[in-house]
N, C-alpha and C. Protein backbone atom coordinates (compact mmCIF):
# COMPACT_ATOMS: atom_id res chain seq x y z
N UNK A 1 106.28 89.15 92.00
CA UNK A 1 106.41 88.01 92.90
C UNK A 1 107.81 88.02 93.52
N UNK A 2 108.00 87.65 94.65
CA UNK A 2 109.18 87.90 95.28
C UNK A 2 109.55 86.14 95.19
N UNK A 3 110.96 85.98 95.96
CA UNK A 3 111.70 85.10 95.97
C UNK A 3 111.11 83.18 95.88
N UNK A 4 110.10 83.41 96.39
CA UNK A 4 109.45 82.03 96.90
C UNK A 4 108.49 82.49 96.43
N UNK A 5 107.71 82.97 95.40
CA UNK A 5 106.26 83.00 94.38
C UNK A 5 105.65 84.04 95.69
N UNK A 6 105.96 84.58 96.57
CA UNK A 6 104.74 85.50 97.63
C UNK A 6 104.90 87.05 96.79
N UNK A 7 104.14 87.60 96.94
CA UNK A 7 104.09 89.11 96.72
C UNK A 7 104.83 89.95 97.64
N UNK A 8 106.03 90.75 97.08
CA UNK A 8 106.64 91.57 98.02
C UNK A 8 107.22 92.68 96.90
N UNK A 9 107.05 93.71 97.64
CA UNK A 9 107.08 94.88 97.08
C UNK A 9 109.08 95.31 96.43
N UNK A 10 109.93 94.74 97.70
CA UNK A 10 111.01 94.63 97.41
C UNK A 10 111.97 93.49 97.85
N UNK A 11 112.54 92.60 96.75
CA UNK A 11 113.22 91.73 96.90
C UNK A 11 113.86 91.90 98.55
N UNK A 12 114.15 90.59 99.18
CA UNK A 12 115.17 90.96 100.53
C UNK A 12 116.71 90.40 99.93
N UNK A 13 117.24 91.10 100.62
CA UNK A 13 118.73 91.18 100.03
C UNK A 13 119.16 89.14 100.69
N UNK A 14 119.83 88.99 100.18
CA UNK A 14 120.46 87.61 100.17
C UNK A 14 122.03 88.15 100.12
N UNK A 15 122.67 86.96 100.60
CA UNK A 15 123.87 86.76 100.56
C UNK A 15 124.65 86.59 99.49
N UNK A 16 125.50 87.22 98.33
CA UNK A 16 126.52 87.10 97.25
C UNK A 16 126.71 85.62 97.41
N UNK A 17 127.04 85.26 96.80
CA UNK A 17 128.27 83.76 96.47
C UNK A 17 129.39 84.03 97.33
N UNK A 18 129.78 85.05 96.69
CA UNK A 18 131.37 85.40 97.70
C UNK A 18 130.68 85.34 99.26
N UNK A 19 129.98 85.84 99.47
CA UNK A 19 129.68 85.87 101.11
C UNK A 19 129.34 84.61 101.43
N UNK A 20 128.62 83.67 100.65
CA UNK A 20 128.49 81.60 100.88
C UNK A 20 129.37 81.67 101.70
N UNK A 21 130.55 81.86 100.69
CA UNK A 21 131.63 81.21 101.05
C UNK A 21 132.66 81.79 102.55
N UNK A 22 132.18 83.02 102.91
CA UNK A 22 132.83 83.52 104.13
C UNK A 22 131.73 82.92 105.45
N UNK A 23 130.81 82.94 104.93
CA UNK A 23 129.55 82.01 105.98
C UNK A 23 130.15 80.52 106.18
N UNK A 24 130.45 79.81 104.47
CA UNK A 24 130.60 78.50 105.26
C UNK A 24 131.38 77.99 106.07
N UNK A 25 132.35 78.85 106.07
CA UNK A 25 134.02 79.12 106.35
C UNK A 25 133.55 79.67 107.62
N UNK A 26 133.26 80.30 108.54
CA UNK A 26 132.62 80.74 109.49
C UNK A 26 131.52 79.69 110.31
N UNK A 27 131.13 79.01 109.48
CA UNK A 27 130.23 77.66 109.96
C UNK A 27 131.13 76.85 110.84
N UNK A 28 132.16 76.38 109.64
CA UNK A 28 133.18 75.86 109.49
C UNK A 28 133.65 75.70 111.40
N UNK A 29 134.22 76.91 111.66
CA UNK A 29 134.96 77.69 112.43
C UNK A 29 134.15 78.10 113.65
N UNK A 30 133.16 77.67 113.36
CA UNK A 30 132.26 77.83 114.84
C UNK A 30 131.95 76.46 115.45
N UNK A 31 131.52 75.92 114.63
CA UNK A 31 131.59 74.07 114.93
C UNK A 31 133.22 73.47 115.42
N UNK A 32 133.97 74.01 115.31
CA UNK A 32 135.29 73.92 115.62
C UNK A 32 135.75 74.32 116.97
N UNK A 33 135.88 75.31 117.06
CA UNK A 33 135.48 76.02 117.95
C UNK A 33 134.57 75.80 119.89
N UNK A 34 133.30 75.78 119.09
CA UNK A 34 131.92 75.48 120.28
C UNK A 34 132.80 73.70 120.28
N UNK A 35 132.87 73.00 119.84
CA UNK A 35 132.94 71.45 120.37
C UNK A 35 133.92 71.24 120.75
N UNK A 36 135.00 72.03 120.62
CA UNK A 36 136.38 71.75 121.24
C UNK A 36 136.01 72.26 122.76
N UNK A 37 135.39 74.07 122.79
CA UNK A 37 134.60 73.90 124.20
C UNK A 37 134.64 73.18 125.08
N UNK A 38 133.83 72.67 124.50
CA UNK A 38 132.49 71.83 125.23
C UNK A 38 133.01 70.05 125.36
N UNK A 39 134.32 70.22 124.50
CA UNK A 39 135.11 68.82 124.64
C UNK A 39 134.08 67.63 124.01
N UNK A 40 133.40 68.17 123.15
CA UNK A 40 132.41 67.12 122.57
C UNK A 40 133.25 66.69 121.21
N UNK A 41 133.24 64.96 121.32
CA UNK A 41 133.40 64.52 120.06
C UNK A 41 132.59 64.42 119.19
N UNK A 42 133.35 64.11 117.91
CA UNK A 42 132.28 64.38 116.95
C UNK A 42 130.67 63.31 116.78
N UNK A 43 131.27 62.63 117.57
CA UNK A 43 129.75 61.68 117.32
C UNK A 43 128.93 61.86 118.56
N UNK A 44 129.01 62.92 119.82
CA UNK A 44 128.51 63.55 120.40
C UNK A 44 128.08 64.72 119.41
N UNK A 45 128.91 65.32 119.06
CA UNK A 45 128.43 66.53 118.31
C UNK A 45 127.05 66.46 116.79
N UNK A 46 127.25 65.22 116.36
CA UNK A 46 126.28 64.55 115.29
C UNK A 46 125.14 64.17 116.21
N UNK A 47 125.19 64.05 117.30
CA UNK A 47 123.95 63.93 118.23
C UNK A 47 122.63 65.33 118.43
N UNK A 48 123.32 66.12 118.73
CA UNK A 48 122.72 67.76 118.60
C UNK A 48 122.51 68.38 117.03
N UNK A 49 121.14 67.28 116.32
CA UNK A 49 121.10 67.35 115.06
C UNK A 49 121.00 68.74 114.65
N UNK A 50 121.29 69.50 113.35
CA UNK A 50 121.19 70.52 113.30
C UNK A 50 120.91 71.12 111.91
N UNK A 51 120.70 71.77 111.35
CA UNK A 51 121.86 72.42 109.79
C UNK A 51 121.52 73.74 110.09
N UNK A 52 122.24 74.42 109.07
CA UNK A 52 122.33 76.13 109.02
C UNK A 52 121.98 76.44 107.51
N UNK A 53 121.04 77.16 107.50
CA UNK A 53 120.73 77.87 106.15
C UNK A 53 120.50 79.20 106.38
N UNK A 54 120.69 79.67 104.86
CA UNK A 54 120.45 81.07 104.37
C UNK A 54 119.37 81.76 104.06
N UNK A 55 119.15 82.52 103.58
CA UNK A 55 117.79 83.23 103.17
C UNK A 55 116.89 82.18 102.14
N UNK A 56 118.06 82.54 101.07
CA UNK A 56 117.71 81.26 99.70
C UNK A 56 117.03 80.09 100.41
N UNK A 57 117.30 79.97 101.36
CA UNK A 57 116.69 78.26 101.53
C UNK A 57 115.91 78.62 102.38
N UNK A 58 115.20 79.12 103.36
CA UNK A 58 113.82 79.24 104.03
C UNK A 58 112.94 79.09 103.60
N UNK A 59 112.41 78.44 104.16
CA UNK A 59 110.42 78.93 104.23
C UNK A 59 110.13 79.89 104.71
N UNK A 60 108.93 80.62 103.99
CA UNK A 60 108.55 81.96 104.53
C UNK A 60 108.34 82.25 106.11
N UNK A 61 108.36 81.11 107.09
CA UNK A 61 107.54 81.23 108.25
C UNK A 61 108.72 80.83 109.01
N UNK A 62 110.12 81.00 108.18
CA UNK A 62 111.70 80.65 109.20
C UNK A 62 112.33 82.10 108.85
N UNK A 63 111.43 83.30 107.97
CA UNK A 63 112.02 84.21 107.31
C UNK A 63 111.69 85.63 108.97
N UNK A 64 112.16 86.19 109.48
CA UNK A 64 112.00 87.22 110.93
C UNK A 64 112.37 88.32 110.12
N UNK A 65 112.32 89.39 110.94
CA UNK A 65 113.02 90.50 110.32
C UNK A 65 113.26 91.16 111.56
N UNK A 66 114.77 91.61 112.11
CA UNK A 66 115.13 92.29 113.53
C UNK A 66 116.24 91.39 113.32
N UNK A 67 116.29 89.75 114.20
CA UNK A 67 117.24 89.49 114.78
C UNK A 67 118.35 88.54 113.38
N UNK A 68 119.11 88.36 113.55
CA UNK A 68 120.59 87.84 112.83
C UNK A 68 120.17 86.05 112.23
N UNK A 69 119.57 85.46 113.56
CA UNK A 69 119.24 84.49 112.93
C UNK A 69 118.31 83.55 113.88
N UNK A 70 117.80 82.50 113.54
CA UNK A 70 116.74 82.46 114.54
C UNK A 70 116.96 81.01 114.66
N UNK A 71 116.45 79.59 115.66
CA UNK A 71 116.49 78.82 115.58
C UNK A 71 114.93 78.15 115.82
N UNK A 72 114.95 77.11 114.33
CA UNK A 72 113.54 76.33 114.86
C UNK A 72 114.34 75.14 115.00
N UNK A 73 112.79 74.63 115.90
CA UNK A 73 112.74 72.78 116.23
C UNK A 73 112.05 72.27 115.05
N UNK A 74 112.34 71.44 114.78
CA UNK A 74 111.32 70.57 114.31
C UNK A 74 111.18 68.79 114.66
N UNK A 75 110.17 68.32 114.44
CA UNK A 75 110.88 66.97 115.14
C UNK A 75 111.29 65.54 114.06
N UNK A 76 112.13 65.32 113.93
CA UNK A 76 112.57 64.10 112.87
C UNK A 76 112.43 63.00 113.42
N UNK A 77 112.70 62.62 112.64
CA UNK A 77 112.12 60.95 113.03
C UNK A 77 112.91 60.16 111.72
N UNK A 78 113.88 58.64 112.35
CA UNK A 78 115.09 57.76 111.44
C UNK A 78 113.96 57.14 111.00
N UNK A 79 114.94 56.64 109.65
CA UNK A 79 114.42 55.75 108.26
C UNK A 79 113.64 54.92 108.76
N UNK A 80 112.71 54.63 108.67
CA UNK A 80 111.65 53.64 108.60
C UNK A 80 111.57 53.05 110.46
N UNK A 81 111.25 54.00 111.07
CA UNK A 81 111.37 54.46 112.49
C UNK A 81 109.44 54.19 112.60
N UNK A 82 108.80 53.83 112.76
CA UNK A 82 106.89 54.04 113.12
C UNK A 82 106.75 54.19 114.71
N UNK A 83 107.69 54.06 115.54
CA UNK A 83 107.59 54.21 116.57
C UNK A 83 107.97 55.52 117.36
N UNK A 84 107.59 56.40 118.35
CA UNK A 84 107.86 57.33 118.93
C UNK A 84 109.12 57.38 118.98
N UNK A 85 109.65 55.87 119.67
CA UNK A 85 111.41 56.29 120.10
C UNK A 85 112.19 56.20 119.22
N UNK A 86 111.75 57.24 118.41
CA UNK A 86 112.76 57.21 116.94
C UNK A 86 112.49 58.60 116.39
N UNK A 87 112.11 59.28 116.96
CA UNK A 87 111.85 60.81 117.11
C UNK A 87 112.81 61.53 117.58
N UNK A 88 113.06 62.61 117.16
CA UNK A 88 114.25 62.87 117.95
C UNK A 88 114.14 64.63 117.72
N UNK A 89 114.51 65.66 118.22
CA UNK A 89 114.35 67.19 117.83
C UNK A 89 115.58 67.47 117.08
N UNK A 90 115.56 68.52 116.14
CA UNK A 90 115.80 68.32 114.50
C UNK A 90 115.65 70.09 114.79
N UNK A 91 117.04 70.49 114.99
CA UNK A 91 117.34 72.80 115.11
C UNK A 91 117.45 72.79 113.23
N UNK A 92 117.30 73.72 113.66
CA UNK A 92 117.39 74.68 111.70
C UNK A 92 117.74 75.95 112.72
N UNK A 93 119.16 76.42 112.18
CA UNK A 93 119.52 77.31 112.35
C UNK A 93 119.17 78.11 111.30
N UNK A 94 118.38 79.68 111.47
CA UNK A 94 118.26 80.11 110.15
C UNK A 94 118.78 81.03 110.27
N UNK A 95 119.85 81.65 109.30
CA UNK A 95 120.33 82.89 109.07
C UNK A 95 119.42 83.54 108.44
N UNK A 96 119.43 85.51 108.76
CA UNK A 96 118.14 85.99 108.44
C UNK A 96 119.91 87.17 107.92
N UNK A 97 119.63 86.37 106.39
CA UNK A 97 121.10 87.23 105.41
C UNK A 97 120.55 88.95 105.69
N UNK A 98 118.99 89.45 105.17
CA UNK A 98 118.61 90.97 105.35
C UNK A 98 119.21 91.20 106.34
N UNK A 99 119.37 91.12 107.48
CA UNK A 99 119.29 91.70 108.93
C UNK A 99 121.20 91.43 108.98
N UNK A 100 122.37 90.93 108.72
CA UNK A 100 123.40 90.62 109.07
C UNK A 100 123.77 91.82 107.89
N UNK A 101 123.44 91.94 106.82
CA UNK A 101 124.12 92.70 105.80
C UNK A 101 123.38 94.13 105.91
N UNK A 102 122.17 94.33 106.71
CA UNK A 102 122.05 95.66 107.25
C UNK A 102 123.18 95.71 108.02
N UNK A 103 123.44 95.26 109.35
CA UNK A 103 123.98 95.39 110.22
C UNK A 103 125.72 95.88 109.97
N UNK A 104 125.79 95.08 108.82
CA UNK A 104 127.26 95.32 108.26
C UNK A 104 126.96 96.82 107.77
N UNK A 105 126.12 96.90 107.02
CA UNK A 105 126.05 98.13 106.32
C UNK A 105 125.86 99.29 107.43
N UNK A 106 125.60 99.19 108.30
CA UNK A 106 125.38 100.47 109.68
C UNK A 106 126.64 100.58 110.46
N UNK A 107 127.08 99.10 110.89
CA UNK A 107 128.40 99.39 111.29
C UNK A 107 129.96 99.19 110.47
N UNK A 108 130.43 100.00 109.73
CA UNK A 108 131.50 99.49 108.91
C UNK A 108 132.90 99.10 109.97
N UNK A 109 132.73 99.50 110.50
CA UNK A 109 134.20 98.34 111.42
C UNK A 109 133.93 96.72 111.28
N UNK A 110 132.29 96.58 111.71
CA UNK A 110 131.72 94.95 111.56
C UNK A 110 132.60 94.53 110.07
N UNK A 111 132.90 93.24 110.28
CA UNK A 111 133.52 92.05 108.92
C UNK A 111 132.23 91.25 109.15
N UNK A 112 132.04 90.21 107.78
CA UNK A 112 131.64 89.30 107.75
C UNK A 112 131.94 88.20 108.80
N UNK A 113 133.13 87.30 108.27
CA UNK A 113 133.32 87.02 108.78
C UNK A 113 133.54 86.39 110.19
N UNK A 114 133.68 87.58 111.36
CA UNK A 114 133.73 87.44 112.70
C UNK A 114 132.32 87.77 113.38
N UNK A 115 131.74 88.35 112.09
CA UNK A 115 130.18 88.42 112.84
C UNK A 115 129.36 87.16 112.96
N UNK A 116 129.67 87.01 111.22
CA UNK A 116 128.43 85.51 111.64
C UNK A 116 129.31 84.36 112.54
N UNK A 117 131.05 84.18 112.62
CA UNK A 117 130.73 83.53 113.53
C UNK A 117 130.69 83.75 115.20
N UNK A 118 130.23 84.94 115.08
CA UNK A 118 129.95 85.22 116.93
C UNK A 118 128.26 84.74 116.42
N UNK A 119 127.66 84.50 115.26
CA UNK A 119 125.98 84.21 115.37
C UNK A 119 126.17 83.25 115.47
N UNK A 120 126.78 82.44 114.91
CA UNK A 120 126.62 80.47 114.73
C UNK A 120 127.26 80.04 115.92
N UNK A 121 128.39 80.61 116.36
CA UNK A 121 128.72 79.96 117.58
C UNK A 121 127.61 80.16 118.93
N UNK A 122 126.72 81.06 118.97
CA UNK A 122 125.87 81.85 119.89
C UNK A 122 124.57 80.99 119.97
N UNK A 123 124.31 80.35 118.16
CA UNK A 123 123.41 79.72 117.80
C UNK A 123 123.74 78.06 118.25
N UNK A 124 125.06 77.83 118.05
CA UNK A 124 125.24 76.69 118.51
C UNK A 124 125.35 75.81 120.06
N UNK A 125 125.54 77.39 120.58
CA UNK A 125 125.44 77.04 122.39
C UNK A 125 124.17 76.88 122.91
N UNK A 126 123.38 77.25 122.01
CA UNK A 126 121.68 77.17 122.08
C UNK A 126 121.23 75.82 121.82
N UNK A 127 121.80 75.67 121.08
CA UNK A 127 121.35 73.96 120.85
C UNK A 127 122.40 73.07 121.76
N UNK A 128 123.29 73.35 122.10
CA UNK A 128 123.96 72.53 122.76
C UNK A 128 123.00 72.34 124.44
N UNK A 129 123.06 73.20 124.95
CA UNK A 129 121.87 73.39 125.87
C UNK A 129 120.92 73.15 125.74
N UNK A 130 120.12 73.19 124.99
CA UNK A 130 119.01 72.45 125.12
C UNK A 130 119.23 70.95 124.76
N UNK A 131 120.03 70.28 123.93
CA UNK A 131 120.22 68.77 124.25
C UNK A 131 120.74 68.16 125.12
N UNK A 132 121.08 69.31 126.26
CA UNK A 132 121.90 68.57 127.31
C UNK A 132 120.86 68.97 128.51
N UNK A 133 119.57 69.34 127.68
CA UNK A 133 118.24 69.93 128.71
C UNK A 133 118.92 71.22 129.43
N UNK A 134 120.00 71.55 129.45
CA UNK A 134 120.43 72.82 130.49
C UNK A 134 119.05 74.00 130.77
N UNK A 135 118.69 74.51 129.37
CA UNK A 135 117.70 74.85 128.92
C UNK A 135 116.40 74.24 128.06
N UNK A 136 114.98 74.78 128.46
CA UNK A 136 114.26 74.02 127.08
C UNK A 136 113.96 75.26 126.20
N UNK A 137 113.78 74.28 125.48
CA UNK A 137 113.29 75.11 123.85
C UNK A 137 112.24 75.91 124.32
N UNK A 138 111.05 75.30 124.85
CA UNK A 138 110.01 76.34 124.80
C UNK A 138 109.66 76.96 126.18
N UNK A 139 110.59 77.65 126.61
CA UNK A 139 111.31 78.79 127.55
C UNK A 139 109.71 79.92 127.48
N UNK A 140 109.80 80.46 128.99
CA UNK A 140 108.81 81.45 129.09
C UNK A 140 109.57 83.01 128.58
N UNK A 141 108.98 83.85 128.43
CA UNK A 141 109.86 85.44 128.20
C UNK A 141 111.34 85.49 128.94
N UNK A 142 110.28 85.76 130.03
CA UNK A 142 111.53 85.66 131.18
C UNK A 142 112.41 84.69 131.04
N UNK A 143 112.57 83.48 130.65
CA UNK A 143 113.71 82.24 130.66
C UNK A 143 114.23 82.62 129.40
N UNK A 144 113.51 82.95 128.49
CA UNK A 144 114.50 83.34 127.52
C UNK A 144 115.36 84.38 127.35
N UNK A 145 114.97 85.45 128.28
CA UNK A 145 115.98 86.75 128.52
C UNK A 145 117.17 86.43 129.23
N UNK A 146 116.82 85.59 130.09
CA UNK A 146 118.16 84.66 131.09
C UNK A 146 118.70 83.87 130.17
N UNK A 147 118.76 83.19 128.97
CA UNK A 147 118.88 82.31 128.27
C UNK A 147 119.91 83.25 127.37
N UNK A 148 119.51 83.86 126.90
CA UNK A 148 120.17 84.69 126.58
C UNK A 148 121.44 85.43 126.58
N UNK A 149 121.02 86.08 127.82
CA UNK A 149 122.54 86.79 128.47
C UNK A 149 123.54 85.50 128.95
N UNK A 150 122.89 84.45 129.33
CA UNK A 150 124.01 83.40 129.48
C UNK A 150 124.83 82.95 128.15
N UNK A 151 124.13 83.11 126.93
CA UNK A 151 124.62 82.25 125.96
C UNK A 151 125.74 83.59 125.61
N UNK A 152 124.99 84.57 125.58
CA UNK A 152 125.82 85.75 124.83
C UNK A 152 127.33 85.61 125.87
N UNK A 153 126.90 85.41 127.05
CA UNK A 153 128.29 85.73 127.76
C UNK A 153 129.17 84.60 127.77
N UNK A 154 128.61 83.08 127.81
CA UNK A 154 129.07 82.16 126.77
C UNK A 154 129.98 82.62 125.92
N UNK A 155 129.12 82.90 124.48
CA UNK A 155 129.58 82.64 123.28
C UNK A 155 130.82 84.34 123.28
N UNK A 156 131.12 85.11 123.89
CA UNK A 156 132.23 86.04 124.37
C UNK A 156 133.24 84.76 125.21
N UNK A 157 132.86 84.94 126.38
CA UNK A 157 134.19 83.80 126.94
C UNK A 157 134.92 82.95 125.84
N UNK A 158 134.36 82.27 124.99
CA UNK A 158 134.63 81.02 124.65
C UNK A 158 135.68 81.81 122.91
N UNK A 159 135.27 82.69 122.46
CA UNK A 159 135.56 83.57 121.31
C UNK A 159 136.89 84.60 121.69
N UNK A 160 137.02 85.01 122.93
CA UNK A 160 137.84 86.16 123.66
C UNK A 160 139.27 85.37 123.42
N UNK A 161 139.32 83.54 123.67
CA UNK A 161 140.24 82.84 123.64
C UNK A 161 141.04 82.62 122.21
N UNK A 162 140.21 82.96 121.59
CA UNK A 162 140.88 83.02 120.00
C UNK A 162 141.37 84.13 119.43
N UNK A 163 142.53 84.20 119.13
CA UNK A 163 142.78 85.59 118.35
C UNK A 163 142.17 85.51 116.78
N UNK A 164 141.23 86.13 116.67
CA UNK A 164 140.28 86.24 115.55
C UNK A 164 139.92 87.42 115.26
N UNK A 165 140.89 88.23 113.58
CA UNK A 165 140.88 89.15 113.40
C UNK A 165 139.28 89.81 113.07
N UNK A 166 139.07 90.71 113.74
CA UNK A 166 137.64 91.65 113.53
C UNK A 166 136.50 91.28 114.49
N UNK A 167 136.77 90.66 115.35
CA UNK A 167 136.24 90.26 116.74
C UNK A 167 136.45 90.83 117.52
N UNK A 168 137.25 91.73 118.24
CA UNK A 168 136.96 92.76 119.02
C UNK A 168 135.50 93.99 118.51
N UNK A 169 136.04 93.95 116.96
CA UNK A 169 134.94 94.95 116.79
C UNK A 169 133.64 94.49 116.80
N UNK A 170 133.45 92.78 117.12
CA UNK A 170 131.92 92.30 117.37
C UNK A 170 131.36 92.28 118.43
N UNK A 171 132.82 92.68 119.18
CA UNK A 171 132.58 92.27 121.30
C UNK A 171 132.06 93.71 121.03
N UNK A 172 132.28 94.99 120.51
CA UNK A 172 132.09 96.39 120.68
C UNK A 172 130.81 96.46 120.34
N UNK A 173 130.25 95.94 119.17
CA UNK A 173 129.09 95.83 118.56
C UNK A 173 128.23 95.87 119.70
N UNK A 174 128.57 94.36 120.39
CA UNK A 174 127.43 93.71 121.42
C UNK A 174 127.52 94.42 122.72
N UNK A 175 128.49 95.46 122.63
CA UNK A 175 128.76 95.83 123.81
C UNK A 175 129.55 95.57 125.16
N UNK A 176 130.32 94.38 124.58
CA UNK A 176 131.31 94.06 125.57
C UNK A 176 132.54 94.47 125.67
């Protein structure tokens, strides 16, 4: 039985403890970061509900295998809310730990560190856009390929401004 009681032939690698802690620290530092941006205060920023989890904490059907990390909607709804206008869309950023610690493992210049936060900050311009409608969530192919290259070139502009050791070697990664 693999991680969550399903049958899998080989465990998927998860994130160390030590690595938690360079993720949360990287969370940390991307939320810092993207809202200073974007000049959003923090009770703007508590508006674009969100959280970020790891492998450990998924459901099998938030678990991908390819990309770094993925974002669902879901829709929430406040304490004792029975009415529609109390609904509100509810991101789960999911880190997909297999796919970031391959990636480390193929490219050794890549750090922790400056990778995941070129993902969370990348992940966070995604949600910022779509609560400000710039973009919607449920984007055709095509809008999401445009969606895309905007955020990526985004989340470079906005990262290029920080001197943040092992970030050039993430702009190289991505190709910039």
């Amino acid at each position: 039985m693999g991680m969550d009681g399903r049958n899998t032939m080989k465990k998927i690698e998860e994130f160390s403890d030590e690595q938690i802690v360079i993720v949360n620290n990287a969370i940390e530092m991307a939320e810092d970061i993207v809202s200073e941006f974007y000049k959003m205060s923090s009770s703007q920023w508590l508006r674009n509900r969100y959280d970020v989890l790891t492998l450990s904490q998924l459901s099998k059907s938030e678990i991908v295998f390819g990309p770094f990390a993925q974002i669902v909607r879901y829709l929430g709804k406040r304490n004792k809310s029975q009415l529609g206008s109390g609904d509100f869309d509810f991101y789960r950023i999911c880190l997909q730990d297999h796919s970031i610690i391959q990636a480390l493992r193929e490219n050794f210049s890549l750090r922790l560190d400056p990778f995941v936060l070129y993902i969370i900050a990348h992940e966070l311009i995604h949600i910022i856009r779509f609560g400000k409608f710039i973009q919607f969530f449920d984007a055709s192919p095509d809008e999401r390929a445009l969606e895309e290259t905007i955020v990526h070139q985004s989340t470079v502009d906005i990262l290029k401004k920080i001197n943040i050791s092992g970030m050039k070697e993430v702009f190289k990664f991505y190709g910039c």
